[in-house]
N, C-alpha and C. Protein backbone atom coordinates (compact mmCIF):
# COMPACT_ATOMS: atom_id res chain seq x y z
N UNK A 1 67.35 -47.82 -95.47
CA UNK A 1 68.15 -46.63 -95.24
C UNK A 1 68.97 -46.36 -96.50
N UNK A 2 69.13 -45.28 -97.24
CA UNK A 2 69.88 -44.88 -98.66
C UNK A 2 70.98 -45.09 -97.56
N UNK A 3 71.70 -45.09 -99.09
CA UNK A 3 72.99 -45.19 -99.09
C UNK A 3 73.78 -43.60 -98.80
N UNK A 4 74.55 -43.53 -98.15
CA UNK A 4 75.08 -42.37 -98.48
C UNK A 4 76.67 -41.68 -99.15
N UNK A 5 76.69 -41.02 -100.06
CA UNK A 5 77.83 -41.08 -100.44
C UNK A 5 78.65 -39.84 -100.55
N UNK A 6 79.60 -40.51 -100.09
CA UNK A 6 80.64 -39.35 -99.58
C UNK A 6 81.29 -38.02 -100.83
N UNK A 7 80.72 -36.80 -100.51
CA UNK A 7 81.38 -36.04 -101.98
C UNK A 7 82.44 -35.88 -101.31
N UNK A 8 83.38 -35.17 -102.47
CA UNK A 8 84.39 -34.85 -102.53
C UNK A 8 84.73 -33.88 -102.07
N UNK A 9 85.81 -32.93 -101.02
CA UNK A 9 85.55 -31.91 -100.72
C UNK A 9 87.75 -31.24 -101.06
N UNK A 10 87.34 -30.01 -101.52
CA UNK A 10 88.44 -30.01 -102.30
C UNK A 10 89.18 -29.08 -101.23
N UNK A 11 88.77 -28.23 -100.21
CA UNK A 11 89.14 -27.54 -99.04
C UNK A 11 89.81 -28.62 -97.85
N UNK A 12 89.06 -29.55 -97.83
CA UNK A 12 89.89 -30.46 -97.10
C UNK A 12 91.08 -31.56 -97.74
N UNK A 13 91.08 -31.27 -99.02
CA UNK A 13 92.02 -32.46 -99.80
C UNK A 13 93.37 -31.43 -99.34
N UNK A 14 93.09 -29.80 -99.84
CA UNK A 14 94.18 -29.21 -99.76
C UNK A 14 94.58 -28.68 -98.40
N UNK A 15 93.97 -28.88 -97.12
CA UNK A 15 94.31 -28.61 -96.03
C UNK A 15 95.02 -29.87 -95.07
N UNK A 16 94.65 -31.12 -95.96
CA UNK A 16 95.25 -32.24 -95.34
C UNK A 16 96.75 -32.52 -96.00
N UNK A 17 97.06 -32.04 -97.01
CA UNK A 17 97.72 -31.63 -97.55
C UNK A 17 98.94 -30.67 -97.24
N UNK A 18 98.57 -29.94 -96.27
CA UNK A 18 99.15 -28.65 -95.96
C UNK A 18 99.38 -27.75 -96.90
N UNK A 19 98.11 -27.34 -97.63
CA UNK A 19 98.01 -26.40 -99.03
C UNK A 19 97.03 -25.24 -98.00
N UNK A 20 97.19 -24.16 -98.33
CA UNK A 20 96.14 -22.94 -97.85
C UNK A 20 95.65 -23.37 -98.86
N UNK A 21 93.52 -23.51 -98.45
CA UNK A 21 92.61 -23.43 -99.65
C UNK A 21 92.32 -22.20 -100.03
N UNK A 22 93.06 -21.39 -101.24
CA UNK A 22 92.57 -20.54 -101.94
C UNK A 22 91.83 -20.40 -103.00
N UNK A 23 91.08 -18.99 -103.28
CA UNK A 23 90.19 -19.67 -104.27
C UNK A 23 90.66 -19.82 -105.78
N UNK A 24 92.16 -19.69 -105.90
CA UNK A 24 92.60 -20.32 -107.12
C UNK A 24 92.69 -21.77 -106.99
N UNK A 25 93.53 -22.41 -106.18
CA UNK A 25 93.73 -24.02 -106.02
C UNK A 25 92.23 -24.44 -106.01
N UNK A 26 91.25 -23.98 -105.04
CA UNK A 26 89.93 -24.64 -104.89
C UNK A 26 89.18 -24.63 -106.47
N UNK A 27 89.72 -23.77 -107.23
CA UNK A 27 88.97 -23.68 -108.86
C UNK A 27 89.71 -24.78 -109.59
N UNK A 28 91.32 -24.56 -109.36
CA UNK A 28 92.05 -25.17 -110.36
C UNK A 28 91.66 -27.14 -110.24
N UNK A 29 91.63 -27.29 -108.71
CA UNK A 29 90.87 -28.29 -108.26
C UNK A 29 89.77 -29.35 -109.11
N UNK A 30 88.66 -27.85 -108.68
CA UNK A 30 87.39 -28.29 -109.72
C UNK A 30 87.42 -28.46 -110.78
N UNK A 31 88.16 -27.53 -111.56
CA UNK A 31 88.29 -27.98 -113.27
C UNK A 31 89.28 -29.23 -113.56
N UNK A 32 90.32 -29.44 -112.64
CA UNK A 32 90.54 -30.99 -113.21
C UNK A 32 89.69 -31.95 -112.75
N UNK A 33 89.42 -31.79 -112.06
CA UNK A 33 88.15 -32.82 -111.03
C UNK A 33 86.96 -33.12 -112.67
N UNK A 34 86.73 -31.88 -113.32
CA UNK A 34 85.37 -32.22 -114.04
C UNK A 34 86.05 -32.47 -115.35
N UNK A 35 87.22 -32.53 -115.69
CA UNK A 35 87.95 -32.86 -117.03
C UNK A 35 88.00 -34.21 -116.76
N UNK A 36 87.27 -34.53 -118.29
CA UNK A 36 87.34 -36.00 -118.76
C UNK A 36 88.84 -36.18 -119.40
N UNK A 37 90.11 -35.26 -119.33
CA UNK A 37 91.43 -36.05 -120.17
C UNK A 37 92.39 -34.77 -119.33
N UNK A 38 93.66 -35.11 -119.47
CA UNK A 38 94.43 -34.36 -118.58
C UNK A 38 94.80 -33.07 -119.33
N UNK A 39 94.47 -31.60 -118.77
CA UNK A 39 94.72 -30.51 -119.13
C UNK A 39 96.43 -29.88 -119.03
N UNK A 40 96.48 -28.85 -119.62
CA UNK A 40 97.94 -28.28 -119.63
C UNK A 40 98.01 -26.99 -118.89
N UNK A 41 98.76 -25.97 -118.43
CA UNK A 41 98.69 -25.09 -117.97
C UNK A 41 97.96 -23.86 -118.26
N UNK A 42 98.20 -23.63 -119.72
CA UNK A 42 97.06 -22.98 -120.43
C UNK A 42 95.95 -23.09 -120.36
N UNK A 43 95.69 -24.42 -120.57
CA UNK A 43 93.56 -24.33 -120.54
C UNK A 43 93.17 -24.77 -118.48
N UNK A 44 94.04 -24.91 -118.18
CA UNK A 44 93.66 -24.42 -116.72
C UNK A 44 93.40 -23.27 -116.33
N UNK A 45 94.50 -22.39 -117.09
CA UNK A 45 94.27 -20.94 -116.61
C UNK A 45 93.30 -20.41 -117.22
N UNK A 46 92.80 -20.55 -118.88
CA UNK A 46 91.69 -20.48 -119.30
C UNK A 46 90.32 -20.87 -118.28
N UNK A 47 90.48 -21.98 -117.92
CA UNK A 47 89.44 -22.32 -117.08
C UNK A 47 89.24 -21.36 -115.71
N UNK A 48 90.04 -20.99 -115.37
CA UNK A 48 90.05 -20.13 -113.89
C UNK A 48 89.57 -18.97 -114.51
N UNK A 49 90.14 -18.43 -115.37
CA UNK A 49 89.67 -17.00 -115.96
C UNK A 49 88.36 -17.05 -115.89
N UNK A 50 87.95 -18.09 -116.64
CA UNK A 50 85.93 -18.36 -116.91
C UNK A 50 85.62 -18.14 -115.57
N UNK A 51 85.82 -18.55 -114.79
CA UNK A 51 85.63 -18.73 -113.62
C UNK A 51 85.89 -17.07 -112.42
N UNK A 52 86.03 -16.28 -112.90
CA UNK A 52 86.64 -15.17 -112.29
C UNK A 52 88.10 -14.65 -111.69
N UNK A 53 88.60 -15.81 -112.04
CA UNK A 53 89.82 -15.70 -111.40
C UNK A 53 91.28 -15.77 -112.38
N UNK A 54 92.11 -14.59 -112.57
CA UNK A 54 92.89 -13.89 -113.17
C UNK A 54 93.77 -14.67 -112.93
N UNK A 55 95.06 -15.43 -113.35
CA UNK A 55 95.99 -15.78 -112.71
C UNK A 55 97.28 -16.14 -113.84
N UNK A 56 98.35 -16.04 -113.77
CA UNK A 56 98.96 -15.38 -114.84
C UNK A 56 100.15 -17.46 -114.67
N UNK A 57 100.59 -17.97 -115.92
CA UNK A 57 100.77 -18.88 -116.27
C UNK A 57 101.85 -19.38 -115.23
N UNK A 58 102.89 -18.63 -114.65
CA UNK A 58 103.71 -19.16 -114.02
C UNK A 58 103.21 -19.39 -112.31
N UNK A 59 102.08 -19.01 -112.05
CA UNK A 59 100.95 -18.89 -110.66
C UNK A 59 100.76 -20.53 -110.70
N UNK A 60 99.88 -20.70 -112.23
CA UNK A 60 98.95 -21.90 -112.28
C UNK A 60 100.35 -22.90 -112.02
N UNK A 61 101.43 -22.58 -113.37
CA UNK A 61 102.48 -24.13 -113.16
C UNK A 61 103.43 -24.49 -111.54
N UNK A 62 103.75 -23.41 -110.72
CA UNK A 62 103.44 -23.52 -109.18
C UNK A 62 102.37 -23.91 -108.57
N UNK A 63 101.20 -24.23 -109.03
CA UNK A 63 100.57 -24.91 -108.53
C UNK A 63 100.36 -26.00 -108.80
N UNK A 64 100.24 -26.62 -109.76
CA UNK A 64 100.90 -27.76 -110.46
C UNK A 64 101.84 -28.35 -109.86
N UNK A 65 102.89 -27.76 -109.50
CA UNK A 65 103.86 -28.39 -108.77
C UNK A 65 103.45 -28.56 -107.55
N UNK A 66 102.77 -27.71 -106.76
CA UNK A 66 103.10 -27.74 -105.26
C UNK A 66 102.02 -29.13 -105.37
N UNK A 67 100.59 -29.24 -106.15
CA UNK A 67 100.03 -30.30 -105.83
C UNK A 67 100.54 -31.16 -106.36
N UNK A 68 101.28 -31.65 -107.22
CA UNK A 68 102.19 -32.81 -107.54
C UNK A 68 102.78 -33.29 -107.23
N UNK A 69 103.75 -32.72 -106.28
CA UNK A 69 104.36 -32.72 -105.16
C UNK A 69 103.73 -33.40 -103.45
N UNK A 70 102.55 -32.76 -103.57
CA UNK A 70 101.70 -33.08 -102.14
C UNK A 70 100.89 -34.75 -102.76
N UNK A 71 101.01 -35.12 -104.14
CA UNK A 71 100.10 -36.26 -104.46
C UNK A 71 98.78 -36.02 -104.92
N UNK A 72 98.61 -34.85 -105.24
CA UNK A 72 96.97 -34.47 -105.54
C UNK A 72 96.37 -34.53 -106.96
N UNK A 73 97.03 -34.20 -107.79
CA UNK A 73 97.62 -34.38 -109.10
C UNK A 73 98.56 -35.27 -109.89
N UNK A 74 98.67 -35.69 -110.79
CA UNK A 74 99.70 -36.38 -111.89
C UNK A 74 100.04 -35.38 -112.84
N UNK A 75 101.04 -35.37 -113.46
CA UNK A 75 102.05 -35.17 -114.61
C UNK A 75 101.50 -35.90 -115.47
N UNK A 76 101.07 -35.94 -116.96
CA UNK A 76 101.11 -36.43 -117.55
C UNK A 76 101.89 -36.22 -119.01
N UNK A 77 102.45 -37.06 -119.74
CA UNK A 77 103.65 -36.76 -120.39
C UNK A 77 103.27 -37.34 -121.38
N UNK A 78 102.36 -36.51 -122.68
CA UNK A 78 102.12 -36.95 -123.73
C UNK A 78 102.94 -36.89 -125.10
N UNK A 79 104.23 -37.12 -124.89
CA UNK A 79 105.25 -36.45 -125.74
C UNK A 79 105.50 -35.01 -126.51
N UNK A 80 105.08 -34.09 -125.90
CA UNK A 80 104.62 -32.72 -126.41
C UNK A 80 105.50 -32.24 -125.83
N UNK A 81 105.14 -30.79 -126.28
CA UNK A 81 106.34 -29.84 -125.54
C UNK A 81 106.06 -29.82 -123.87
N UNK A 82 104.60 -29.70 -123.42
CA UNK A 82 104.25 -29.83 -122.13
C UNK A 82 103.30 -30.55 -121.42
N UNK A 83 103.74 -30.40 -120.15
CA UNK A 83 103.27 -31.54 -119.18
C UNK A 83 101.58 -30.97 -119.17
N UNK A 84 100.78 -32.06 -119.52
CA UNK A 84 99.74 -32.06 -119.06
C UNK A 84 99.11 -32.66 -117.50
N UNK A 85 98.08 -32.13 -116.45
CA UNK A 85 97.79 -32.69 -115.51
C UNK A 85 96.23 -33.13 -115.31
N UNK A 86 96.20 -34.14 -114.45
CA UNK A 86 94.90 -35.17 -113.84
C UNK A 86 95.17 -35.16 -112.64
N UNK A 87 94.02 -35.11 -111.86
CA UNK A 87 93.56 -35.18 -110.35
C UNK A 87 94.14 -36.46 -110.41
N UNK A 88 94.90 -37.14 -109.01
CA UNK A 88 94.98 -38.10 -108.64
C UNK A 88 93.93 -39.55 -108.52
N UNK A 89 92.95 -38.78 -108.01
CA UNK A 89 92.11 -39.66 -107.16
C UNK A 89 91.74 -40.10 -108.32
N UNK A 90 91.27 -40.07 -109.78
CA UNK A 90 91.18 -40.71 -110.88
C UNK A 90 91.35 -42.35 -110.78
N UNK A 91 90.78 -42.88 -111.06
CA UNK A 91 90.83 -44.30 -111.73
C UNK A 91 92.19 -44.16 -112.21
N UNK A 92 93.26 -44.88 -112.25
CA UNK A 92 94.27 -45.56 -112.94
C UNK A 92 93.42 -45.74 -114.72
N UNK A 93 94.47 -45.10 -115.58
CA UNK A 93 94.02 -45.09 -117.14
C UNK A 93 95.05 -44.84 -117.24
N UNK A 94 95.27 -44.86 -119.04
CA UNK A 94 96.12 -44.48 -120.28
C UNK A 94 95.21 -43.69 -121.20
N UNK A 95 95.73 -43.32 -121.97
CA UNK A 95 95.33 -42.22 -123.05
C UNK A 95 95.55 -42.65 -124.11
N UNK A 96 94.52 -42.13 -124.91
CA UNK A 96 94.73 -42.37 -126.45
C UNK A 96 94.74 -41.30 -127.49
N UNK A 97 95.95 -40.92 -127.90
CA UNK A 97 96.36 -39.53 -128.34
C UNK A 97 95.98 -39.55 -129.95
N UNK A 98 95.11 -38.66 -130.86
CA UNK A 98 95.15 -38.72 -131.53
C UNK A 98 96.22 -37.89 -132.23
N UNK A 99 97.19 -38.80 -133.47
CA UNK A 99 97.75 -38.06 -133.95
C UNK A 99 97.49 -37.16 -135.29
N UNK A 100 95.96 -36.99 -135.37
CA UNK A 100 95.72 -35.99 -136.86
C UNK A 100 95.08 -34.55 -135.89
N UNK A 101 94.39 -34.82 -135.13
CA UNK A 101 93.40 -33.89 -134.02
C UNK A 101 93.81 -33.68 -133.11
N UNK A 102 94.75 -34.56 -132.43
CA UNK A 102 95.46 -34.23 -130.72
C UNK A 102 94.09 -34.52 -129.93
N UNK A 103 92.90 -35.07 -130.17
CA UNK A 103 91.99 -35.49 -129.09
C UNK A 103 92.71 -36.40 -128.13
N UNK A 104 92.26 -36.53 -127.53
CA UNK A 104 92.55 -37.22 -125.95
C UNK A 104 91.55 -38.10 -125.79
N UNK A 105 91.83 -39.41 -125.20
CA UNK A 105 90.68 -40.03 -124.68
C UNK A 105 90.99 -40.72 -123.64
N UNK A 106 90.45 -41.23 -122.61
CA UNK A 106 90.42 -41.84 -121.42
C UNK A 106 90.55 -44.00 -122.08
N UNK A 107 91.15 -44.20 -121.53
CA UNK A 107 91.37 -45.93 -121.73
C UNK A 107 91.51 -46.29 -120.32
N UNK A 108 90.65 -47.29 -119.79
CA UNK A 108 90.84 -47.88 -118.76
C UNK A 108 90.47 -49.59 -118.21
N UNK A 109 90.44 -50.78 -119.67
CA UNK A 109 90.51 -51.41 -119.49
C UNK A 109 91.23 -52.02 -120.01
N UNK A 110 92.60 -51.65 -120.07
CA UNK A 110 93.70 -52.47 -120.06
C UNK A 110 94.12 -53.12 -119.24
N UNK A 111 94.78 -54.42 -119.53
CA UNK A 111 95.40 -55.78 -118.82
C UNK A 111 96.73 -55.45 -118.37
N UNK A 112 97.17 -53.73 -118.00
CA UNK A 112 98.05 -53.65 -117.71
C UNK A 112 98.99 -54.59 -116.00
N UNK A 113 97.82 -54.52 -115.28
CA UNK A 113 98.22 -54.93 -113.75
C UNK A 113 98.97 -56.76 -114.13
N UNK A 114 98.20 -57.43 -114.89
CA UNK A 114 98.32 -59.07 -115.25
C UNK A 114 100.06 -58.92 -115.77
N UNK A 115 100.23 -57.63 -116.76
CA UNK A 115 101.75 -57.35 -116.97
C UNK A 115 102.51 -56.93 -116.41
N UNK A 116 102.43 -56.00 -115.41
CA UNK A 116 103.36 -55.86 -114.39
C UNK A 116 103.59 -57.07 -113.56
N UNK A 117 102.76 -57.94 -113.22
CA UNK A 117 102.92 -58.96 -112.54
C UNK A 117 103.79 -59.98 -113.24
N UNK A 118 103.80 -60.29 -114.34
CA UNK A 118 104.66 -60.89 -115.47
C UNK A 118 106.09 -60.50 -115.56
N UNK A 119 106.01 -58.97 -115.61
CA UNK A 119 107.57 -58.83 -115.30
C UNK A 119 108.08 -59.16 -113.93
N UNK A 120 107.18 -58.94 -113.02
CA UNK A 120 107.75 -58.87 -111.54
C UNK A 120 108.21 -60.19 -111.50
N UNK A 121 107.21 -61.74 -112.35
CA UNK A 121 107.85 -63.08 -112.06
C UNK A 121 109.02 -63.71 -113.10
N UNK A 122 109.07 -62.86 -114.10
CA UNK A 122 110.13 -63.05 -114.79
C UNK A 122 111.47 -62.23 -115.39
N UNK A 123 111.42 -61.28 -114.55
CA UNK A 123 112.62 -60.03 -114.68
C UNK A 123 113.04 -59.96 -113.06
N UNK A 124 112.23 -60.62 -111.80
CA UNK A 124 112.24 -59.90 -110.65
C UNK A 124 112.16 -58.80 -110.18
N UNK A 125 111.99 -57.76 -111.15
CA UNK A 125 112.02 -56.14 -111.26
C UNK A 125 110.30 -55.84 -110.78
N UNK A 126 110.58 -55.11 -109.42
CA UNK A 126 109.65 -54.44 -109.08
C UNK A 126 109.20 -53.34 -109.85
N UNK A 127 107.93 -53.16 -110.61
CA UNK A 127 107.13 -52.19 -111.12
C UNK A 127 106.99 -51.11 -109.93
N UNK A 128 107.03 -49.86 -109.86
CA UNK A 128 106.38 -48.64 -108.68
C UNK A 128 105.12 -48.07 -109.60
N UNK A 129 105.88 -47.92 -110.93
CA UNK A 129 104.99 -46.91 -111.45
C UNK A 129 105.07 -47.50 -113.20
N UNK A 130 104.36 -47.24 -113.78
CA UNK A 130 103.91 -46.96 -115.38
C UNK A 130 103.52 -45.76 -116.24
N UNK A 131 104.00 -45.24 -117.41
CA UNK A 131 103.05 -44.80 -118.39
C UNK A 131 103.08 -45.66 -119.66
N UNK A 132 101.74 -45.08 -119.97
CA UNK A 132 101.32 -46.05 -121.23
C UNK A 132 100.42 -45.14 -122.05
N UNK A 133 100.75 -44.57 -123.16
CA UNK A 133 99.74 -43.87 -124.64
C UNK A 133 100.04 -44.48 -125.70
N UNK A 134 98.98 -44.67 -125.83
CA UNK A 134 98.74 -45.22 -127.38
C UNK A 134 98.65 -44.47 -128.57
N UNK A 135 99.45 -43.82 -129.53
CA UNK A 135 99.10 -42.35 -130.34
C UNK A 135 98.30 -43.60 -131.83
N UNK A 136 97.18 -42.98 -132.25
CA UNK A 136 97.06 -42.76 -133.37
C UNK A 136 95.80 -42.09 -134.32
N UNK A 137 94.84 -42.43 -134.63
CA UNK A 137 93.94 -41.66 -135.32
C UNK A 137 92.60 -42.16 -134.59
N UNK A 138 91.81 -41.14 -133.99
CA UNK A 138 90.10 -41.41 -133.54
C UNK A 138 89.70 -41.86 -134.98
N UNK A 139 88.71 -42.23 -134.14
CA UNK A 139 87.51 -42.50 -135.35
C UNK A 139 87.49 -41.42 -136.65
N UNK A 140 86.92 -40.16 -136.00
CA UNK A 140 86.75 -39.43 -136.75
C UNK A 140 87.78 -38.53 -137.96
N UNK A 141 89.01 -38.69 -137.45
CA UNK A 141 90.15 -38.45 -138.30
C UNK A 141 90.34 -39.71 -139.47
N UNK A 142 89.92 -41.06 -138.77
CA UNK A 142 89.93 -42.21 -140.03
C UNK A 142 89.37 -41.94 -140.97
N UNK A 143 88.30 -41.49 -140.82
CA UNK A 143 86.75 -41.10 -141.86
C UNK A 143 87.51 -39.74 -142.29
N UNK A 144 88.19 -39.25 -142.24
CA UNK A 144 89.06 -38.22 -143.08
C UNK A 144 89.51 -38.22 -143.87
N UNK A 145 90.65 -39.03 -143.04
CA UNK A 145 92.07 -39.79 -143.91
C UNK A 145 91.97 -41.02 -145.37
């Protein structure tokens, strides 16, 4: 018997939620869903536009909030002027910011969990939460520089 595997359904993330699925949230949804690094308000709304759907910058960053708020999304805070966002349901990662290009990259095998546990036995300080970026030059900016 295959296996079967459960997709993702973005009408019910935002109705369990208590979000009306509209077809802006259900787009804005999909395009972080298919982004490999966390987007900003701008190229979201870029992305919806491609997509047919008009929606003017202070629409998208209310939505941003309201799903940030509901847990559906992250904040991500790459020291810039603005908050970039990632779907929740994501794998736990860090980023690796380039500082000649501003590329983005996904990092996800860091020994971070072994260190929180380290502080927890030698500070007693409960960890809830972490960020962690690493800024410096991709590959391809080295071969530049």
């Amino acid at each position: 018997m295959p296996i079967q595997i459960k997709q993702h359904d973005c009408k019910t993330e935002l109705r369990e939620a208590d979000l009306k699925a509209t077809p802006a949230r259900l787009a804005a949804l999909k395009v972080l869903e298919a982004s490999n690094k966390p987007l900003d308000v701008a190229t979201i709304r870029l992305e919806l536009k491609r997509s047919g759907i008009n929606t003017d910058p202070a629409t998208v960053f209310r939505m941003m909030n309201s799903f940030s708020d509901k847990g559906i999304v992250r904040g991500v805070n790459l020291q810039e002027s603005k908050l970039r966002y990632e779907h929740a349901a994501k794998k736990e990662h860090h980023h690796l910011l380039c500082q000649s290009c501003s590329a983005i990259e996904d990092i996800s095998d860091c020994n971070i969990n072994a260190l929180e546990k380290g502080i927890e036995k030698k500070k007693g300080f409960l960890v809830k939460s972490h960020a962690l970026e690493f800024y410096g030059l991709c590959q391809k900016c080295q071969k530049i520089n």
